[in-house]
PDB file of N, CA and C in Angstrom:
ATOM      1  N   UNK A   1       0.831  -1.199   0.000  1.00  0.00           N
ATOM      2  CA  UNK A   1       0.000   0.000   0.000  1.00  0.00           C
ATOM      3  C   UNK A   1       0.872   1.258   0.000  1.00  0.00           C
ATOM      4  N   UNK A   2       1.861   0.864   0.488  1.00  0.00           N
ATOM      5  CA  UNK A   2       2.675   2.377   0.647  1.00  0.00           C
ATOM      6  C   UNK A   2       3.722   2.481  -0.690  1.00  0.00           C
ATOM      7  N   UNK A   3       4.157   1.739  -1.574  1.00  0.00           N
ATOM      8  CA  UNK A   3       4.395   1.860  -2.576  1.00  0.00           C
ATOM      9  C   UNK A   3       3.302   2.688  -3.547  1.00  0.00           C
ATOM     10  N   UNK A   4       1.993   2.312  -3.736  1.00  0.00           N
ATOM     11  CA  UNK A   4       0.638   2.994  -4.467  1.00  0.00           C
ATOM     12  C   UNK A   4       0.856   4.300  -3.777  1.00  0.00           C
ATOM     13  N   UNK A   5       1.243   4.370  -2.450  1.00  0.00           N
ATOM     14  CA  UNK A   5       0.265   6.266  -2.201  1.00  0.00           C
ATOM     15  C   UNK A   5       1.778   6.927  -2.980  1.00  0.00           C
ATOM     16  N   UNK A   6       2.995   5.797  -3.012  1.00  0.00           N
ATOM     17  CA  UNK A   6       4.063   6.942  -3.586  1.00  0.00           C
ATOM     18  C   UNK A   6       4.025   7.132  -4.777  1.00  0.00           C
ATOM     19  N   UNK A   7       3.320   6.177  -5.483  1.00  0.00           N
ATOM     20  CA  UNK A   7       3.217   6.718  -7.195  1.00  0.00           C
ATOM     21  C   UNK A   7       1.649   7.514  -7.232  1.00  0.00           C
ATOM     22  N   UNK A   8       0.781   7.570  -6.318  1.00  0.00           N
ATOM     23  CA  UNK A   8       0.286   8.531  -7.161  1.00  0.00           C
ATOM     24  C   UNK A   8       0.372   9.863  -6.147  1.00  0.00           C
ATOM     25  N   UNK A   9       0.939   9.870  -4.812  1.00  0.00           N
ATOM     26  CA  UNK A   9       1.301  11.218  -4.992  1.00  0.00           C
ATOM     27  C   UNK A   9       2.617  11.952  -5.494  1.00  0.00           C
ATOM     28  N   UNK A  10       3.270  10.779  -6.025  1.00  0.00           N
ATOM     29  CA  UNK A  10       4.368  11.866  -7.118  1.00  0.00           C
ATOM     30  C   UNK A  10       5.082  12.928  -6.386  1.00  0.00           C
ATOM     31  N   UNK A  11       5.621  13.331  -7.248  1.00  0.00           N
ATOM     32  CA  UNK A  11       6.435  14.767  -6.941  1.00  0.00           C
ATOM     33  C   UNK A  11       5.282  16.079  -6.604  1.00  0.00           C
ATOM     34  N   UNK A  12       5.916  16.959  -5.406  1.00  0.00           N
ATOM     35  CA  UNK A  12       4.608  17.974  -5.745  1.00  0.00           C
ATOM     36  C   UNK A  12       5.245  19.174  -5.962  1.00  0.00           C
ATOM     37  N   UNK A  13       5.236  20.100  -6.172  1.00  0.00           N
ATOM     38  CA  UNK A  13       4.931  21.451  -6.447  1.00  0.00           C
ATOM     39  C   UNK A  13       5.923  21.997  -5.389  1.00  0.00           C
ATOM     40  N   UNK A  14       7.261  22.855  -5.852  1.00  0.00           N
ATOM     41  CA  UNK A  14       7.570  23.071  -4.881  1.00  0.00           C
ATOM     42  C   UNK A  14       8.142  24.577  -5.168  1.00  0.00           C
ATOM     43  N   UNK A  15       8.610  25.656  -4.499  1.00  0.00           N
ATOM     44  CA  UNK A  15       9.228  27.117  -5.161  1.00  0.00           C
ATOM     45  C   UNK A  15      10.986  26.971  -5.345  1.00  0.00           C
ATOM     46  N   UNK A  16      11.310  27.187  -6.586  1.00  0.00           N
ATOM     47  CA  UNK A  16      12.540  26.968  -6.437  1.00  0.00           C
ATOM     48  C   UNK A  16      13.201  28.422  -6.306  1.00  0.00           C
ATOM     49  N   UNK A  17      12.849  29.724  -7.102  1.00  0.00           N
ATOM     50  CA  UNK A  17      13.070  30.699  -6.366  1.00  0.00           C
ATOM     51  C   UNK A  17      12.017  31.965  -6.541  1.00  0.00           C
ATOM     52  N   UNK A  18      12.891  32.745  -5.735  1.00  0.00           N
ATOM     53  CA  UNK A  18      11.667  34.212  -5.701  1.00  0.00           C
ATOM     54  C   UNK A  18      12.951  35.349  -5.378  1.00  0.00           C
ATOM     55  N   UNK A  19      12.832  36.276  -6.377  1.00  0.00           N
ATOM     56  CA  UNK A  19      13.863  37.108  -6.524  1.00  0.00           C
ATOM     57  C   UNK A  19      13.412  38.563  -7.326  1.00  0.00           C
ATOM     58  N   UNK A  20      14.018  39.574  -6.988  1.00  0.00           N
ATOM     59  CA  UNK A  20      14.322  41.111  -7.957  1.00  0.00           C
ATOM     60  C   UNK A  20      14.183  40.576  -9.309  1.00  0.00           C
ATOM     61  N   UNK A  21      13.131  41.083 -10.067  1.00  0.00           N
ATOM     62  CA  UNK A  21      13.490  41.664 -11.327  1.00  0.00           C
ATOM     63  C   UNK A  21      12.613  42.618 -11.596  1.00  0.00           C
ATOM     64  N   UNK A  22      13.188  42.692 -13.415  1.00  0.00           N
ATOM     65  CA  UNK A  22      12.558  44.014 -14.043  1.00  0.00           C
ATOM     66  C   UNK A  22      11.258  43.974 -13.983  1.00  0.00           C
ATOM     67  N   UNK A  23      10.421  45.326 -14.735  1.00  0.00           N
ATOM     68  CA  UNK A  23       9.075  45.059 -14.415  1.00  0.00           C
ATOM     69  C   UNK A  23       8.476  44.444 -15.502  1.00  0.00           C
ATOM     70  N   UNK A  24       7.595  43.459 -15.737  1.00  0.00           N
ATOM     71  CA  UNK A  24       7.161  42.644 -17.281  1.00  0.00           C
ATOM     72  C   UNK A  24       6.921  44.009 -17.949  1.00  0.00           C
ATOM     73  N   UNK A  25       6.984  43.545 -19.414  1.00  0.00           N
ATOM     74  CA  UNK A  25       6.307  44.387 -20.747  1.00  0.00           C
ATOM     75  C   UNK A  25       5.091  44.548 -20.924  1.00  0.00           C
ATOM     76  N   UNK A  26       5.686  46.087 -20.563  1.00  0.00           N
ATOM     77  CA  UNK A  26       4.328  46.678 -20.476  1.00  0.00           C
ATOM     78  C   UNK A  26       3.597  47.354 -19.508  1.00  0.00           C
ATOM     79  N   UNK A  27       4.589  46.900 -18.324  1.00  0.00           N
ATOM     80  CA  UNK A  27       3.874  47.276 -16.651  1.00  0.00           C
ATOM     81  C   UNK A  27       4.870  48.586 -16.534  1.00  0.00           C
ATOM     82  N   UNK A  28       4.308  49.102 -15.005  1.00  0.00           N
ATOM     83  CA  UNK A  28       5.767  49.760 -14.231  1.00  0.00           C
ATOM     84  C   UNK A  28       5.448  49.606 -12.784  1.00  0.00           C
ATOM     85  N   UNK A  29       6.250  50.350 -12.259  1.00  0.00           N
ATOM     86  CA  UNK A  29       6.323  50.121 -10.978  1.00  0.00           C
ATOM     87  C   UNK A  29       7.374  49.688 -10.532  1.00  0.00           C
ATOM     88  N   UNK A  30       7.754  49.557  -9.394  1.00  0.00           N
ATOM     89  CA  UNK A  30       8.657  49.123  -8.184  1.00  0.00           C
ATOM     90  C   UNK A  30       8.555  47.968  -7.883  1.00  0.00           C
ATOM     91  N   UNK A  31       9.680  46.801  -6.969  1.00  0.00           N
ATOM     92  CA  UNK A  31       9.365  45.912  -6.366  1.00  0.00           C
ATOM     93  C   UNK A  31       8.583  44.489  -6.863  1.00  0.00           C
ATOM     94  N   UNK A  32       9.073  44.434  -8.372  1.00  0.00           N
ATOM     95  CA  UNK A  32       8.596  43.170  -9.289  1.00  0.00           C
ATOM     96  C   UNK A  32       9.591  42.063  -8.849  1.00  0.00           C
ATOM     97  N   UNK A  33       9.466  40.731  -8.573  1.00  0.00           N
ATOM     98  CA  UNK A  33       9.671  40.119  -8.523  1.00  0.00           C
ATOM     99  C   UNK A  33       9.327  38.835  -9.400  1.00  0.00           C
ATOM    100  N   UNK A  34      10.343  37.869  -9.781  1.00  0.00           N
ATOM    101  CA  UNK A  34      10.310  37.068 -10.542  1.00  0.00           C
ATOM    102  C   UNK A  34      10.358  35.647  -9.757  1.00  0.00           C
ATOM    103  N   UNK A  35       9.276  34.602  -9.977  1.00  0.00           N
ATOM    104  CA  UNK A  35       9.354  33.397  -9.446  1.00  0.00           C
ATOM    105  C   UNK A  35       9.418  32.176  -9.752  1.00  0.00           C
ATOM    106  N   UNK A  36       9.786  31.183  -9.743  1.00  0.00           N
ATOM    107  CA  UNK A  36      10.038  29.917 -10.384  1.00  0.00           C
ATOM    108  C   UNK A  36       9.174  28.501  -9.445  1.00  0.00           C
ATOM    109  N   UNK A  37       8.213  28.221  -9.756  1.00  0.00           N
ATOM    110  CA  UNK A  37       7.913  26.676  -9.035  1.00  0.00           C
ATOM    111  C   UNK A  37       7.923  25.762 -10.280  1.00  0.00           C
ATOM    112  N   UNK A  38       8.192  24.343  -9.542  1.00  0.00           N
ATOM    113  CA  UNK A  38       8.573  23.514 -10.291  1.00  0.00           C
ATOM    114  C   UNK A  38       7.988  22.259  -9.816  1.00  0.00           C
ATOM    115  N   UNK A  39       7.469  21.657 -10.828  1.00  0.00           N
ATOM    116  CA  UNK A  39       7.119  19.804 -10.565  1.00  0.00           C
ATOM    117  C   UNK A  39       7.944  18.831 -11.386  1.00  0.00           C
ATOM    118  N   UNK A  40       8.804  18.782 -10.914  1.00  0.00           N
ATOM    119  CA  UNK A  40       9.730  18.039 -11.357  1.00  0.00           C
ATOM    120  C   UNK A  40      10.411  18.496 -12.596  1.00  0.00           C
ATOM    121  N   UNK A  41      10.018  18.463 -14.291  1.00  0.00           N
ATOM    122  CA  UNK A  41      10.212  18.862 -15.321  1.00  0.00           C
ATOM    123  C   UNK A  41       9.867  20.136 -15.667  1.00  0.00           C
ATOM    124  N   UNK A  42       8.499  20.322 -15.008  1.00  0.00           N
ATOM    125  CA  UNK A  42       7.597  21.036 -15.521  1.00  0.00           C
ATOM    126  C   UNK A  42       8.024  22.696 -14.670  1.00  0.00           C
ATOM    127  N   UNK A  43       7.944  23.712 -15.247  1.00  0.00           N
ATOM    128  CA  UNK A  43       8.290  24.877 -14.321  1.00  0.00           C
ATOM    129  C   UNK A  43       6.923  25.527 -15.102  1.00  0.00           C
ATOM    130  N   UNK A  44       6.657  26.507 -13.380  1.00  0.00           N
ATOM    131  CA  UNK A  44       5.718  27.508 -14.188  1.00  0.00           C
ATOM    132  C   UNK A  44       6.915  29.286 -13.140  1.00  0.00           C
ATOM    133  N   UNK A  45       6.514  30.258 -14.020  1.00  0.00           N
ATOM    134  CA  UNK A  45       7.140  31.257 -14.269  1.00  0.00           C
ATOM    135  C   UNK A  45       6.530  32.701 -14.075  1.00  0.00           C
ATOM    136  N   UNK A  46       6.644  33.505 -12.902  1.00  0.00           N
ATOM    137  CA  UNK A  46       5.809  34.179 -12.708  1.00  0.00           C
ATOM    138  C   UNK A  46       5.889  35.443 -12.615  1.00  0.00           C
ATOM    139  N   UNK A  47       5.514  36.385 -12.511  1.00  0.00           N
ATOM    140  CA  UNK A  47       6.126  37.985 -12.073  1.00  0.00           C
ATOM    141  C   UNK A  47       4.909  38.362 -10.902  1.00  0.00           C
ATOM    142  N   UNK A  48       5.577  39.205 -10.088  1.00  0.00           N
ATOM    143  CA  UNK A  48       4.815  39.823  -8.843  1.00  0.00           C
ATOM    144  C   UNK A  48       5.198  40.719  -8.299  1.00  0.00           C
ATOM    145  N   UNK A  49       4.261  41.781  -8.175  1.00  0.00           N
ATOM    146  CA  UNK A  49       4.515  43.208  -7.553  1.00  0.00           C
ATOM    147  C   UNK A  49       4.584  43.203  -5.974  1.00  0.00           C
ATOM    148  N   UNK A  50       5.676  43.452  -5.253  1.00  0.00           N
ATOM    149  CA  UNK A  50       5.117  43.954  -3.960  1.00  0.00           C
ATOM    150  C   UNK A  50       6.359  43.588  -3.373  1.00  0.00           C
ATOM    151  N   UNK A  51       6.533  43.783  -1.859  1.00  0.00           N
ATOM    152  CA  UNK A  51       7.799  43.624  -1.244  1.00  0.00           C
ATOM    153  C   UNK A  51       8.269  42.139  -0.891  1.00  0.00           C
ATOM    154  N   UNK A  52       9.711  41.759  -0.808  1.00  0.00           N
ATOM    155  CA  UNK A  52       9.882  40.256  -0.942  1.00  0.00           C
ATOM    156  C   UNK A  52       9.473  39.391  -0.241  1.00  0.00           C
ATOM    157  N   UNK A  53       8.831  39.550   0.672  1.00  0.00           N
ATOM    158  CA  UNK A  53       8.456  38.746   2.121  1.00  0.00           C
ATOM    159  C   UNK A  53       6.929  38.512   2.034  1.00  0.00           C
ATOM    160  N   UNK A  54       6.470  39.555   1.503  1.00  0.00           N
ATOM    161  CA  UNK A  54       4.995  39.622   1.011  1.00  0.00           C
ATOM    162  C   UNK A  54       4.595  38.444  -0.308  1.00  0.00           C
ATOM    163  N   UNK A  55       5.354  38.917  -1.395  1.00  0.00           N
ATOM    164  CA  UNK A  55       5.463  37.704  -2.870  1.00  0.00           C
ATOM    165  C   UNK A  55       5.374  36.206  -2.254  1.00  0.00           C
ATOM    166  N   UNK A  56       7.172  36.195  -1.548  1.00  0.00           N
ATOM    167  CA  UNK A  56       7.308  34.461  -1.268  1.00  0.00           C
ATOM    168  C   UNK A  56       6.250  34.286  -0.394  1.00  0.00           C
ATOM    169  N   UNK A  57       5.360  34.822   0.693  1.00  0.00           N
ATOM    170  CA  UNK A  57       4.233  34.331   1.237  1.00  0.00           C
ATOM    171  C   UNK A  57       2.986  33.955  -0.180  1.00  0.00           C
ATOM    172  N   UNK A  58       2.631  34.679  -0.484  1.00  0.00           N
ATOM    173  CA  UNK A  58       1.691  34.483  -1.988  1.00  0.00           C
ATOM    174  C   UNK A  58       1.764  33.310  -2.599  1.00  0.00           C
ATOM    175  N   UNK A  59       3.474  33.278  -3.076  1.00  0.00           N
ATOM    176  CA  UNK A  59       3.721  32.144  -3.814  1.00  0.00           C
ATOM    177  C   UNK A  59       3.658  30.811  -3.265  1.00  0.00           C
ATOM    178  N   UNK A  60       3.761  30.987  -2.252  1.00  0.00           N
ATOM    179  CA  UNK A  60       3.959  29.952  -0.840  1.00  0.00           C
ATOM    180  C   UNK A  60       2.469  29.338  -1.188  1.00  0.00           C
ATOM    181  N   UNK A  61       1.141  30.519  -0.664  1.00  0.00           N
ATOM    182  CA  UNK A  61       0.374  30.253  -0.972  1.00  0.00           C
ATOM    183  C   UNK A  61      -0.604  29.288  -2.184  1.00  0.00           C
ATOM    184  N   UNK A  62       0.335  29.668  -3.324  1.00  0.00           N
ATOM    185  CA  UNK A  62      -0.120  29.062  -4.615  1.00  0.00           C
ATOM    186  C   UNK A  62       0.450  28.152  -4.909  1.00  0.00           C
ATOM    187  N   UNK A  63       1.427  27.762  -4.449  1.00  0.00           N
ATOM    188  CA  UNK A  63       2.186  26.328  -3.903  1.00  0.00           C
ATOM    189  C   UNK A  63       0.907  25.299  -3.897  1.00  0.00           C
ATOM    190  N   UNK A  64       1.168  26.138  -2.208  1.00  0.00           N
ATOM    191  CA  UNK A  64      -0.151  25.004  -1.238  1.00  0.00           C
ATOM    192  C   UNK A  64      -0.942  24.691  -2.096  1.00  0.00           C
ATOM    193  N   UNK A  65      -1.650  25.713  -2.926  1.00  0.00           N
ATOM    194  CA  UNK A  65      -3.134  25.337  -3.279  1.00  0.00           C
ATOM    195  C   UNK A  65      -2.671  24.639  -4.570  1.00  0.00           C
ATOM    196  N   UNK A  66      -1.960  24.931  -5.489  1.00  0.00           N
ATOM    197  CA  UNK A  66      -1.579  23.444  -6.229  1.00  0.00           C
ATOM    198  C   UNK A  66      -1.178  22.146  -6.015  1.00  0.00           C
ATOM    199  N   UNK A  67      -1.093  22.327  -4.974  1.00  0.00           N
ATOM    200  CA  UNK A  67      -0.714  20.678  -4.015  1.00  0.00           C
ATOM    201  C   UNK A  67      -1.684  19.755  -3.711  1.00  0.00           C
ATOM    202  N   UNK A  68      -2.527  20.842  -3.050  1.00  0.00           N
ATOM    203  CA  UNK A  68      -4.201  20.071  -2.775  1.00  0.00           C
ATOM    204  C   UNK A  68      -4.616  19.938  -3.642  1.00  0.00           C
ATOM    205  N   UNK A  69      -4.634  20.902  -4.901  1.00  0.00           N
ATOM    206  CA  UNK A  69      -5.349  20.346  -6.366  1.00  0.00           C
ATOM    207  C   UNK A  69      -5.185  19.257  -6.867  1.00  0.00           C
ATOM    208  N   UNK A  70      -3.686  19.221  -6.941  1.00  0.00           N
ATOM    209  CA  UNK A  70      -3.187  17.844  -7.694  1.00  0.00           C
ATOM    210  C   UNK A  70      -3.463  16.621  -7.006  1.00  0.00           C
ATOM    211  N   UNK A  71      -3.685  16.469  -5.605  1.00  0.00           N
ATOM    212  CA  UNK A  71      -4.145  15.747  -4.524  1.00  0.00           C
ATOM    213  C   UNK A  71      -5.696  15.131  -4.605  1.00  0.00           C
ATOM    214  N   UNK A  72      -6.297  16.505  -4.989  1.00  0.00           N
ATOM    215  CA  UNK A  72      -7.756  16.229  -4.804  1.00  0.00           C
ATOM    216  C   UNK A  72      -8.349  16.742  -3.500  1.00  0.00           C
ATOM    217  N   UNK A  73      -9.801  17.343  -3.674  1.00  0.00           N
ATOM    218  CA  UNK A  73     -10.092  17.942  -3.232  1.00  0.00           C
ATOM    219  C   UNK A  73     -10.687  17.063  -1.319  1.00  0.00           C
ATOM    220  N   UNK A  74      -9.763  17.243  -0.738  1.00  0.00           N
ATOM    221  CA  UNK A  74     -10.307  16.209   0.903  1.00  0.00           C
ATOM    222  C   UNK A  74     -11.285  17.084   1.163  1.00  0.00           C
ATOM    223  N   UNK A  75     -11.963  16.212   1.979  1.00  0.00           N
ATOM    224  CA  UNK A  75     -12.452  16.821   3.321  1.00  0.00           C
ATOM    225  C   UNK A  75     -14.038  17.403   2.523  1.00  0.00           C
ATOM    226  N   UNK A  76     -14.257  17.425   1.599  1.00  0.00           N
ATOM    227  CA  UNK A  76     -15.399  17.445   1.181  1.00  0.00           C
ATOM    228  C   UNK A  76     -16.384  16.640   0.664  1.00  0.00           C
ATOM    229  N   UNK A  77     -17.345  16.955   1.013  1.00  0.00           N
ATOM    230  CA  UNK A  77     -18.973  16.191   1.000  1.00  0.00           C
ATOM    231  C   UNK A  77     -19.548  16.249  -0.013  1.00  0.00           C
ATOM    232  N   UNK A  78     -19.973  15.354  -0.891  1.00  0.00           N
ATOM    233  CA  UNK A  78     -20.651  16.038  -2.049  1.00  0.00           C
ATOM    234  C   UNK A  78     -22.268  15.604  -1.551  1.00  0.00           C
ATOM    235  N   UNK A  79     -22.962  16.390  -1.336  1.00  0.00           N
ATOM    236  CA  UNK A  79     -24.453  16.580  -0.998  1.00  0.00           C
ATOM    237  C   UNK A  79     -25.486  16.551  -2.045  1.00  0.00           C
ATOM    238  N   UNK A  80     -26.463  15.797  -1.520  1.00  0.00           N
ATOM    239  CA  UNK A  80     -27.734  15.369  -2.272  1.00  0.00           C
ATOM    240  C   UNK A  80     -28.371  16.109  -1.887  1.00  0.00           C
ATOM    241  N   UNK A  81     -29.289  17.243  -2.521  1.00  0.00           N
ATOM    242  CA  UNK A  81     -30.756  16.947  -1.739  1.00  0.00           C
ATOM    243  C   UNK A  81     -31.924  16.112  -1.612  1.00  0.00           C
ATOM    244  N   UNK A  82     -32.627  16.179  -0.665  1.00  0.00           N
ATOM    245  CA  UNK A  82     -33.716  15.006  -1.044  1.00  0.00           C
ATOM    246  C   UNK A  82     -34.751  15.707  -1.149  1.00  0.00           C
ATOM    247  N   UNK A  83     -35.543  15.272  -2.143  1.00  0.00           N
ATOM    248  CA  UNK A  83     -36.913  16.031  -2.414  1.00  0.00           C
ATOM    249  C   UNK A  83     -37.582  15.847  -0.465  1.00  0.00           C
ATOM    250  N   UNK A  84     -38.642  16.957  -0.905  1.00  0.00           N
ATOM    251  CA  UNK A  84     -38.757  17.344   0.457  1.00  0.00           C
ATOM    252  C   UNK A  84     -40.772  17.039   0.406  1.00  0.00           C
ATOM    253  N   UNK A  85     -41.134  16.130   0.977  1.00  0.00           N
ATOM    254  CA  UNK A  85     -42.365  15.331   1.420  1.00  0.00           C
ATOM    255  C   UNK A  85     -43.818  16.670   1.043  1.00  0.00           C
ATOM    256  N   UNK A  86     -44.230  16.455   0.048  1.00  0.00           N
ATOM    257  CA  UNK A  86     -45.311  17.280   0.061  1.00  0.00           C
ATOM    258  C   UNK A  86     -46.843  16.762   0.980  1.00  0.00           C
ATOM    259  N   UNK A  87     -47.172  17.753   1.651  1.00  0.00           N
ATOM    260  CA  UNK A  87     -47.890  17.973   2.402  1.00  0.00           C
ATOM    261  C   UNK A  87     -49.499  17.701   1.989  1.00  0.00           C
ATOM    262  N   UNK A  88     -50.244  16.647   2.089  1.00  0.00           N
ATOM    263  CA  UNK A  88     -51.570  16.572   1.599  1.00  0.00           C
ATOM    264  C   UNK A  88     -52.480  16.317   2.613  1.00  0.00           C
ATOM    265  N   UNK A  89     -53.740  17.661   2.272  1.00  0.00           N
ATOM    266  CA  UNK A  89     -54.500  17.908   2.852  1.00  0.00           C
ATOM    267  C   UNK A  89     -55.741  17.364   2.691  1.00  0.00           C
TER     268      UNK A  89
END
């Protein structure tokens, strides 16, 4: 069993960095930052305005929530309603 949970939870999502750069084409402003997460092969590539401690929390954030995605959604119920008894008089 513990071989199965390691192939399908795989590699996850992790930040490889968060750093100064220019501002993308087209923008302006101050305090752009450039970010890198990665799943193994796969990188996604990002830009973000704001101070550095602020971004890597964010990105941190969007981490997490690609983690649980790729995971699947726990802890939730999927709910029926049931028709509801009509009343005869």
């Amino acid at each position: 069993m513990i071989e199965q949970t390691a192939v399908v939870l795989g590699q996850g999502y992790e930040i490889v960095s968060v750093g100064p750069a220019e501002p993308p084409t087209g923008t302006e402003g101050v305090d752009w930052h450039l970010y890198v997460i990665a799943q193994g092969a796969n990188r996604i590539e990002g830009h973000r305005q704001g101070k550095l401690k602020a971004v890597t929390l964010a990105v941190e954030e969007i981490v997490a929530q690609l983690n649980e995605r790729r995971l699947g959604k726990r802890g939730r119920v999927n709910l029926v309603p049931t028709p509801k008894k009509s009343v005869q008089k």
